[in-house]
PDB file of N, CA and C in Angstrom:
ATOM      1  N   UNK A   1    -183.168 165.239 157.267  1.00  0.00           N
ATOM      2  CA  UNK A   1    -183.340 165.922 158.522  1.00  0.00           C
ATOM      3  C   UNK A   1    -184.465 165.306 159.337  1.00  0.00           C
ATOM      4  N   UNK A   2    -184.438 165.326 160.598  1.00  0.00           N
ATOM      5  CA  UNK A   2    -185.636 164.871 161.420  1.00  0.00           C
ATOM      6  C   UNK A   2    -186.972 165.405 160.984  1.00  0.00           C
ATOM      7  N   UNK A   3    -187.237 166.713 160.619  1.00  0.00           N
ATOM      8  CA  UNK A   3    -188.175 167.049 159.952  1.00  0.00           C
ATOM      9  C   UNK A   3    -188.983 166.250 159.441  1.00  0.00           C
ATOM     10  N   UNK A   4    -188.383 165.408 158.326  1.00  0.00           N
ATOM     11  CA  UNK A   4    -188.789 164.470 157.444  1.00  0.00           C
ATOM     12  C   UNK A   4    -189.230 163.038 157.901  1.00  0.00           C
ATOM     13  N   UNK A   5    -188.939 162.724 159.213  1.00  0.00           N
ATOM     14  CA  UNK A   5    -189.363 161.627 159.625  1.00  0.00           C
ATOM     15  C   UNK A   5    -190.630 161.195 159.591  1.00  0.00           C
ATOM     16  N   UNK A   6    -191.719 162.290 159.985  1.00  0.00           N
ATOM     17  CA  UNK A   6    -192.836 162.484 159.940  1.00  0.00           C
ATOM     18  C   UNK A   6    -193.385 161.701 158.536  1.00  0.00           C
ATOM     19  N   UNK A   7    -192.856 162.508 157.452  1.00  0.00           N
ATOM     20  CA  UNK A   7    -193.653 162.190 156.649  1.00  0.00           C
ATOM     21  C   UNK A   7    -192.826 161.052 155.386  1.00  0.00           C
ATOM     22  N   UNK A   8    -192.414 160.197 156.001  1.00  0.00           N
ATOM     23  CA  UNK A   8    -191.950 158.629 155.405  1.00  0.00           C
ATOM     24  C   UNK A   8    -193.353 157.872 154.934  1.00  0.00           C
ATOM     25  N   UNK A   9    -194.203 157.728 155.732  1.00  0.00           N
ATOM     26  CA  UNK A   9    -195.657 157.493 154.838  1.00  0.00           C
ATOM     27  C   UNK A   9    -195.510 158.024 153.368  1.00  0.00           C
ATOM     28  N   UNK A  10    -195.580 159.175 152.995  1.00  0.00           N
ATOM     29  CA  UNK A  10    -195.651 159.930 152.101  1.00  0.00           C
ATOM     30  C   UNK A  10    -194.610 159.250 151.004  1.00  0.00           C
ATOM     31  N   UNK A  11    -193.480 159.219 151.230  1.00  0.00           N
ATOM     32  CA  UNK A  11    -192.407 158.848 150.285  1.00  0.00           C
ATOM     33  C   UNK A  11    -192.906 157.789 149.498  1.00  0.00           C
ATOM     34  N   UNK A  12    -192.234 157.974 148.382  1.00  0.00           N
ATOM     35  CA  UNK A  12    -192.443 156.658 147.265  1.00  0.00           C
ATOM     36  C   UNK A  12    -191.661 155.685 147.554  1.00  0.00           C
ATOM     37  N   UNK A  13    -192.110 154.380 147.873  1.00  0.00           N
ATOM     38  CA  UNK A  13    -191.764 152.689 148.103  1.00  0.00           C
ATOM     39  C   UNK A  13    -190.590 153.403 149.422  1.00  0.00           C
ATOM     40  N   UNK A  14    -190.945 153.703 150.800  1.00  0.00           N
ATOM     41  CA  UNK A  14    -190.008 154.120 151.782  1.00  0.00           C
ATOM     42  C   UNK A  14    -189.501 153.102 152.394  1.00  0.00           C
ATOM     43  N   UNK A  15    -190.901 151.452 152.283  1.00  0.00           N
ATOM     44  CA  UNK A  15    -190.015 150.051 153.305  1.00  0.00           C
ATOM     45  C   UNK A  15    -188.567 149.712 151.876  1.00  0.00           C
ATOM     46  N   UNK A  16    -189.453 150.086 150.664  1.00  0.00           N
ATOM     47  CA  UNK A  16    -187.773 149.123 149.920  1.00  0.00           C
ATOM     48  C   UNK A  16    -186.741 150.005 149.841  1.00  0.00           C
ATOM     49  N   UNK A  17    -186.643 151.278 150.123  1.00  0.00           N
ATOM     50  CA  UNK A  17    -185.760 152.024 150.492  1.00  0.00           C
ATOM     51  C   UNK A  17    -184.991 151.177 151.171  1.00  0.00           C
ATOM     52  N   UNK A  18    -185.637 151.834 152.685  1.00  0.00           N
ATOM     53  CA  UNK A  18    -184.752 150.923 154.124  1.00  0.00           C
ATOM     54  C   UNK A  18    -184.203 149.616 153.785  1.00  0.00           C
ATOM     55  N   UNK A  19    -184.832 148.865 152.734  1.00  0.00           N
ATOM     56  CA  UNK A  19    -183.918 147.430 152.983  1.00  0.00           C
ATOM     57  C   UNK A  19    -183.023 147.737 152.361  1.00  0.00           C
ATOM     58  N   UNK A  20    -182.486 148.982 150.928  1.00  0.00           N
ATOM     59  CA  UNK A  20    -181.937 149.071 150.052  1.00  0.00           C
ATOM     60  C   UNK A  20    -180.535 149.550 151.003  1.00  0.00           C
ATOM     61  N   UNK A  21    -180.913 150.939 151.677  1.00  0.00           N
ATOM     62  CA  UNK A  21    -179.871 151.889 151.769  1.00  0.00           C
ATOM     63  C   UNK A  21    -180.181 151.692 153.291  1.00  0.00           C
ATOM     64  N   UNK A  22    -179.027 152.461 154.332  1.00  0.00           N
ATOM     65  CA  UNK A  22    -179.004 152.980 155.443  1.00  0.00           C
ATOM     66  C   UNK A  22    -179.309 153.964 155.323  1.00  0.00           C
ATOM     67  N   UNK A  23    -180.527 154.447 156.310  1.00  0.00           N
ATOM     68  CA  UNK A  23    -180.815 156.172 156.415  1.00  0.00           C
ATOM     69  C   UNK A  23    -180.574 156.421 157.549  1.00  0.00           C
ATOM     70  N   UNK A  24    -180.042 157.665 157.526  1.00  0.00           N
ATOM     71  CA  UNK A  24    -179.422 158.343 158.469  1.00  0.00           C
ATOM     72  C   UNK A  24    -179.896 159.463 158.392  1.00  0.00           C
ATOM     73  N   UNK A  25    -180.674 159.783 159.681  1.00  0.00           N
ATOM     74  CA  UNK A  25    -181.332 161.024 159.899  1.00  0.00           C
ATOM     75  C   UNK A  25    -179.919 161.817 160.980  1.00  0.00           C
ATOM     76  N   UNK A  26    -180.572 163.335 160.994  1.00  0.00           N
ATOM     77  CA  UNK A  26    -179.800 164.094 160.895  1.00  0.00           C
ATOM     78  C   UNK A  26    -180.398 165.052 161.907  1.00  0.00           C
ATOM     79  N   UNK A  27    -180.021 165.301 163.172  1.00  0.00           N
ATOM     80  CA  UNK A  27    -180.809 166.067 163.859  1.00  0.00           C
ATOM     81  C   UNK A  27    -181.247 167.990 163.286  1.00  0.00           C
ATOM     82  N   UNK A  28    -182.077 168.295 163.575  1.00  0.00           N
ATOM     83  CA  UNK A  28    -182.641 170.058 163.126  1.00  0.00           C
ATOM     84  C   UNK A  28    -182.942 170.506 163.751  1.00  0.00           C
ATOM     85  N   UNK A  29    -182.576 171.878 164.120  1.00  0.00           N
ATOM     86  CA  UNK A  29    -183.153 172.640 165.106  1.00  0.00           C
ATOM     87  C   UNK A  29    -184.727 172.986 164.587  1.00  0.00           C
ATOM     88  N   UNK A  30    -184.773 172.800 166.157  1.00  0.00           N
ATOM     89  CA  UNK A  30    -186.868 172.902 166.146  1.00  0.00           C
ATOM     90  C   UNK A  30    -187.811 172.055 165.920  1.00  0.00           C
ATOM     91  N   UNK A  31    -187.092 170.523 165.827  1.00  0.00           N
ATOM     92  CA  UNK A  31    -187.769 169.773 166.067  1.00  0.00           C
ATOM     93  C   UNK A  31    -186.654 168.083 166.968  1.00  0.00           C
ATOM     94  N   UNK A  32    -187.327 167.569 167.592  1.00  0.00           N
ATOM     95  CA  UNK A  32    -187.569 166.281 168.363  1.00  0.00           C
ATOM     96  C   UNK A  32    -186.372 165.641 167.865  1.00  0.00           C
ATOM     97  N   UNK A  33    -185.259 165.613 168.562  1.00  0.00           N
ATOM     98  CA  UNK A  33    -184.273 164.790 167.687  1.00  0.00           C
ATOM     99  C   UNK A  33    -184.736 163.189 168.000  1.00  0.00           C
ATOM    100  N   UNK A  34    -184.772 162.315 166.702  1.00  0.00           N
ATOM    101  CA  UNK A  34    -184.764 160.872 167.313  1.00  0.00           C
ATOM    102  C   UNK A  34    -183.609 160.466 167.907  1.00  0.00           C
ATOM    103  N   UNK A  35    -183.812 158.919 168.358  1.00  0.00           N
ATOM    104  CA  UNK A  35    -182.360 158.146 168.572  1.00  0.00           C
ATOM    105  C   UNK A  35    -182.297 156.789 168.230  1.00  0.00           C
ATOM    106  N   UNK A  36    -180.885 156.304 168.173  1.00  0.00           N
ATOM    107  CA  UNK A  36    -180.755 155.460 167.743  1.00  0.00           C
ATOM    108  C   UNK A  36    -179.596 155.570 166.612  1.00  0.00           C
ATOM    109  N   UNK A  37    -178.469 154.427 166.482  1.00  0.00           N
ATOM    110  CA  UNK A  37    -177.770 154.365 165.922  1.00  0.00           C
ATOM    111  C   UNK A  37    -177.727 155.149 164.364  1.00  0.00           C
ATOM    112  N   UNK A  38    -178.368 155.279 164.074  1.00  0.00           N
ATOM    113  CA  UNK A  38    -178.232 156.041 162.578  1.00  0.00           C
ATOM    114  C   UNK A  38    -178.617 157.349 162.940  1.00  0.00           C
ATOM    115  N   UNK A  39    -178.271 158.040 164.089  1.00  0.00           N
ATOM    116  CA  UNK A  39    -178.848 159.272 164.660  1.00  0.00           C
ATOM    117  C   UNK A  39    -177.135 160.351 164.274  1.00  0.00           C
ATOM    118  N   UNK A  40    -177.622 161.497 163.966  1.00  0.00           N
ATOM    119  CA  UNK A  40    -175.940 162.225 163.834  1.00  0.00           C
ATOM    120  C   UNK A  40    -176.876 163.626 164.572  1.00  0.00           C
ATOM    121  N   UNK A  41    -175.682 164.137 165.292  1.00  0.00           N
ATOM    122  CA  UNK A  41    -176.467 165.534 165.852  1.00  0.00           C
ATOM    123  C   UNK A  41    -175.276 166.247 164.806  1.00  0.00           C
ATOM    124  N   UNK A  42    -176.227 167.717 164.190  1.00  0.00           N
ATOM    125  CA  UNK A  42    -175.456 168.598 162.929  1.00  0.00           C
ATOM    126  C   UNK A  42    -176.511 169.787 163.482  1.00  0.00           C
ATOM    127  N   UNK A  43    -175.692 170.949 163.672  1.00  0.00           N
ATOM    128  CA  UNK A  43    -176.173 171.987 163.744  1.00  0.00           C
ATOM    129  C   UNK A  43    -177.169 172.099 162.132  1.00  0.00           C
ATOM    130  N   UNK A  44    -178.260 172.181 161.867  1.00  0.00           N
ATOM    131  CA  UNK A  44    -178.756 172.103 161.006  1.00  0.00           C
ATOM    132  C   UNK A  44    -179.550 173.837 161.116  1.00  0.00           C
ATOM    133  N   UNK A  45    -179.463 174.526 160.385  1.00  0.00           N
ATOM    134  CA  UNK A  45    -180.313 175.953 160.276  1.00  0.00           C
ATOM    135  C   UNK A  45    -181.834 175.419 160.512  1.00  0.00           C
ATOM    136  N   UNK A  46    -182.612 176.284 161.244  1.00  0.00           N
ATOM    137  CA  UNK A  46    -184.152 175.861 161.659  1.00  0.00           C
ATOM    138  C   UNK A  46    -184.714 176.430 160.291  1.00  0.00           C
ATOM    139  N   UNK A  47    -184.703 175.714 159.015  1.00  0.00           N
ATOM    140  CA  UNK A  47    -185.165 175.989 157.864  1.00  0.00           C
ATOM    141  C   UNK A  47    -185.126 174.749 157.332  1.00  0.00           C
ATOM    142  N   UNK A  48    -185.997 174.730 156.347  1.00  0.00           N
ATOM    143  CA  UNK A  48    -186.134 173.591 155.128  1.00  0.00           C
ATOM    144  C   UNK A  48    -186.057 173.891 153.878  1.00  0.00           C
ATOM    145  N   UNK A  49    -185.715 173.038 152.919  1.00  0.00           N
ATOM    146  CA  UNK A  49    -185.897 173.237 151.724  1.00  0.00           C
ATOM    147  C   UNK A  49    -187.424 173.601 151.314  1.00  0.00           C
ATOM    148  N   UNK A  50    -188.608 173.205 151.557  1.00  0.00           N
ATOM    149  CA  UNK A  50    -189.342 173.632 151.070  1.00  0.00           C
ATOM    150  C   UNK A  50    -189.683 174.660 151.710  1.00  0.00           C
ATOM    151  N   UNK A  51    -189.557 175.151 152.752  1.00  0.00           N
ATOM    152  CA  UNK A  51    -189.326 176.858 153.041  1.00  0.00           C
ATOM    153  C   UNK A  51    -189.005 177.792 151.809  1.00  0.00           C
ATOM    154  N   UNK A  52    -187.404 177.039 151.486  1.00  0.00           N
ATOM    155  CA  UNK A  52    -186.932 178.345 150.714  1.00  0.00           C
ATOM    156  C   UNK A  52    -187.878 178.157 148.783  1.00  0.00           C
ATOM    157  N   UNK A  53    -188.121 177.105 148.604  1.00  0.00           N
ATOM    158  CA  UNK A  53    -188.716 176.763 147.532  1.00  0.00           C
ATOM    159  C   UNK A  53    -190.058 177.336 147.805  1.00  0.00           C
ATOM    160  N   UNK A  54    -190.635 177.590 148.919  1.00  0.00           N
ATOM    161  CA  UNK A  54    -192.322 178.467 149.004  1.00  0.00           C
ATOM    162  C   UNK A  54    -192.111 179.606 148.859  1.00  0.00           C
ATOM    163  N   UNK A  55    -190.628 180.345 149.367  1.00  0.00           N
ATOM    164  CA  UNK A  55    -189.928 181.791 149.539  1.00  0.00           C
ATOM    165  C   UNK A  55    -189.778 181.857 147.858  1.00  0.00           C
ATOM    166  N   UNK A  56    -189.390 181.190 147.450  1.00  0.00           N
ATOM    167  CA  UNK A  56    -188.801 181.576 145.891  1.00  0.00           C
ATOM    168  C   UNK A  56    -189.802 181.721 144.614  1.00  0.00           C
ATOM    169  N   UNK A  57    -190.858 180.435 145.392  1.00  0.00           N
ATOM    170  CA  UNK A  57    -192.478 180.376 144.729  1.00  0.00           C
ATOM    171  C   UNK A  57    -192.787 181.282 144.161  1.00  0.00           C
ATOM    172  N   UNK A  58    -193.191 182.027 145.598  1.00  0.00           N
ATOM    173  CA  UNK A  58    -194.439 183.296 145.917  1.00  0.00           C
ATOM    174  C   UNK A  58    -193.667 184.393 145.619  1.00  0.00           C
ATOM    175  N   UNK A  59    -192.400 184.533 144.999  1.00  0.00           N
ATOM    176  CA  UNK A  59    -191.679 185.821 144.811  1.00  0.00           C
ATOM    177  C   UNK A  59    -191.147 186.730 145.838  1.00  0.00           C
ATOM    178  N   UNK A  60    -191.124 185.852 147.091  1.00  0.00           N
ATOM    179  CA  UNK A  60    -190.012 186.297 148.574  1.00  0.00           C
ATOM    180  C   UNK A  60    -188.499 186.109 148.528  1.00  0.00           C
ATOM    181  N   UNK A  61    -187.645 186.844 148.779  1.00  0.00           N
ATOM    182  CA  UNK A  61    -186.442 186.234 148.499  1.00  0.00           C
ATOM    183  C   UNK A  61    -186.042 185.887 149.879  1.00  0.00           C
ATOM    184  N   UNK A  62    -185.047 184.794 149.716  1.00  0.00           N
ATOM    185  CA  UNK A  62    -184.524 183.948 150.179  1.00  0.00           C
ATOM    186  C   UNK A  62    -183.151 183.869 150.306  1.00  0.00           C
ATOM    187  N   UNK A  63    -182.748 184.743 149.804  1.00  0.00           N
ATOM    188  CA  UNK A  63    -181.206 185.245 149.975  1.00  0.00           C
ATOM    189  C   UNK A  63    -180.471 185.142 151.069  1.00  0.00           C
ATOM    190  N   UNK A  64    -181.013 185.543 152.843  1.00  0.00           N
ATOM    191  CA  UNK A  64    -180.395 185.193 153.790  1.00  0.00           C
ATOM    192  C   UNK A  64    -180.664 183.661 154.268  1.00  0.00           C
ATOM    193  N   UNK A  65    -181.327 182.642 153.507  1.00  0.00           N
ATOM    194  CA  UNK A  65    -181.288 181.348 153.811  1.00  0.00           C
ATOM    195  C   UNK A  65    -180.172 180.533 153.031  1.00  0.00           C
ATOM    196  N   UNK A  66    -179.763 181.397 151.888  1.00  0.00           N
ATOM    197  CA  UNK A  66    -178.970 180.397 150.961  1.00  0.00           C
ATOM    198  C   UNK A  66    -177.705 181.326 150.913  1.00  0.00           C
ATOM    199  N   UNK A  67    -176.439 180.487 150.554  1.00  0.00           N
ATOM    200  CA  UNK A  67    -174.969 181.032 150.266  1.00  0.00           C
ATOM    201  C   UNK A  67    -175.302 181.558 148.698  1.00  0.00           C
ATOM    202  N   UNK A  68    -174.102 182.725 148.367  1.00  0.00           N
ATOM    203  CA  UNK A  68    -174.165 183.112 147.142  1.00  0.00           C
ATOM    204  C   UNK A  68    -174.334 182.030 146.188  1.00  0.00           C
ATOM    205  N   UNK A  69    -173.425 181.317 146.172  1.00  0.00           N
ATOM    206  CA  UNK A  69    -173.367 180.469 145.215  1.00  0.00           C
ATOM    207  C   UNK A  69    -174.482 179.768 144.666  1.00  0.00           C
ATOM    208  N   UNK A  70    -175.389 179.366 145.673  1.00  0.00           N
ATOM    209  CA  UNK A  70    -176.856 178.692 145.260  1.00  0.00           C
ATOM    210  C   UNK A  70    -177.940 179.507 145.223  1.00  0.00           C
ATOM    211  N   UNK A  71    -177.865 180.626 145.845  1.00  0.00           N
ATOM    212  CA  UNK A  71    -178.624 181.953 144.631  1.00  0.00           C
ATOM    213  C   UNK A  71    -178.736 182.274 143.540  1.00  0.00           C
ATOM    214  N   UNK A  72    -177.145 182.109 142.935  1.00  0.00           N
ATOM    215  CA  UNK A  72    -176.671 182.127 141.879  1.00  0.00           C
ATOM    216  C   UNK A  72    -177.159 181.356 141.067  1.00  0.00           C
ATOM    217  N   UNK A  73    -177.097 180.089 141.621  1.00  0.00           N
ATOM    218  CA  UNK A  73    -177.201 179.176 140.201  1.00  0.00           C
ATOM    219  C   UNK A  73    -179.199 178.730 140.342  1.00  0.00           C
ATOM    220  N   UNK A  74    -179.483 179.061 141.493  1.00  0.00           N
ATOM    221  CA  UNK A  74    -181.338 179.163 141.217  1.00  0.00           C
ATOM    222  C   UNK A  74    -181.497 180.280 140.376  1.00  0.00           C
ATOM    223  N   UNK A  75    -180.591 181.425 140.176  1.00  0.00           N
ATOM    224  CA  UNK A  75    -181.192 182.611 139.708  1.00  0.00           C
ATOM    225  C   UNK A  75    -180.798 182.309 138.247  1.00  0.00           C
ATOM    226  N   UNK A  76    -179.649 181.894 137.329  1.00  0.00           N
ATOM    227  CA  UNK A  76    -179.304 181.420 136.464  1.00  0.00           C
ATOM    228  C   UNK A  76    -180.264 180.503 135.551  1.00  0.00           C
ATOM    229  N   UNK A  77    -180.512 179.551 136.686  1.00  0.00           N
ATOM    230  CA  UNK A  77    -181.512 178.866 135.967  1.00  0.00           C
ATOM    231  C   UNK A  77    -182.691 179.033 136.389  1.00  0.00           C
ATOM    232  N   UNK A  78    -183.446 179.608 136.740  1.00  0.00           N
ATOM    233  CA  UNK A  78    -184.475 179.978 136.583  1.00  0.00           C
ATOM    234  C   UNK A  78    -185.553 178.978 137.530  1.00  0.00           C
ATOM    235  N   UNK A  79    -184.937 178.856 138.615  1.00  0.00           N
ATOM    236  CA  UNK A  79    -185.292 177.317 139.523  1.00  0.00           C
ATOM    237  C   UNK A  79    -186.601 178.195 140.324  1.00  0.00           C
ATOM    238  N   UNK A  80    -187.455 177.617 140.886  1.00  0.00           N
ATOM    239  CA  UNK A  80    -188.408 177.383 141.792  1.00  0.00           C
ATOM    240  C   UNK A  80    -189.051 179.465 141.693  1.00  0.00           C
ATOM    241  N   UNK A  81    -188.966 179.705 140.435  1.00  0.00           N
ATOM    242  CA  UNK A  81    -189.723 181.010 140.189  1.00  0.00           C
ATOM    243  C   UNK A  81    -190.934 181.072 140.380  1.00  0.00           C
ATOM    244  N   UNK A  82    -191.511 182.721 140.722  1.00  0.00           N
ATOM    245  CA  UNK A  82    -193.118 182.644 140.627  1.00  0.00           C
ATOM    246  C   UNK A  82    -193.995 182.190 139.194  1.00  0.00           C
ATOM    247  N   UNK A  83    -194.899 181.788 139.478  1.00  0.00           N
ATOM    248  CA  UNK A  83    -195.546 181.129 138.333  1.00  0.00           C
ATOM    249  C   UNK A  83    -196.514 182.193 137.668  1.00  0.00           C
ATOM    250  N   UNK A  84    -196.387 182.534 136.818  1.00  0.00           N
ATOM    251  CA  UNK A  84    -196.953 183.409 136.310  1.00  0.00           C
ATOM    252  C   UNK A  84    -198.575 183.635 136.092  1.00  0.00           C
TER     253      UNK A  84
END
C-alpha cells in the first residue's frame, strides 16, 4: 500500500529487492497516491495491518476491520494476542 512507501528505508536489503522483483504499490485511502507505471488505484479500507495487529495487541477487538474468516483463524491460533 502507499502507506508503506514512506518507510522503504526501514525494510531489509529494499535496493536488492527492486532489482529482484517489480513492486507495485497500491493506492490507500488517506494517504498521497504516488505515480507512475507500477501505480494501481484499489479501493483499499483507510486501515493497516499494523492497526489491526495494535487492536489485537492491546486486547481491542478488531472484528469490524477483518472478515469472519480471518478472525477466525487469528482467534484459533492464537495470533497477535495481549501479552500477558
Amino acid at each position: 500500500g502507499a502507506d508503506l512507501l514512506a518507510e522503504t528505508d526501514d525494510w531489509y536489503r529494499f535496493t536488492e529487492l527492486q532489482q529482484l522483483v517489480r513492486i507495485v504499490v497500491v493506492g490507500r485511502a488517506g494517504f498521497e497516491m504516488p505515480t507512475g507505471d507500477d501505480v494501481f488505484e484499489a479501493g483499499l479500507p483507510e486501515i493497516s495491518s499494523r492497526e489491526i495487529r495494535a487492536r489485537l495487541q492491546s486486547g481491542d477487538s478488531a472484528a469490524h476491520m477483518l472478515s469472519d474468516p480471518v478472525q477466525d483463524y487469528l482467534t484459533q491460533k492464537s495470533l497477535y494476542t495481549p501479552s500477558p
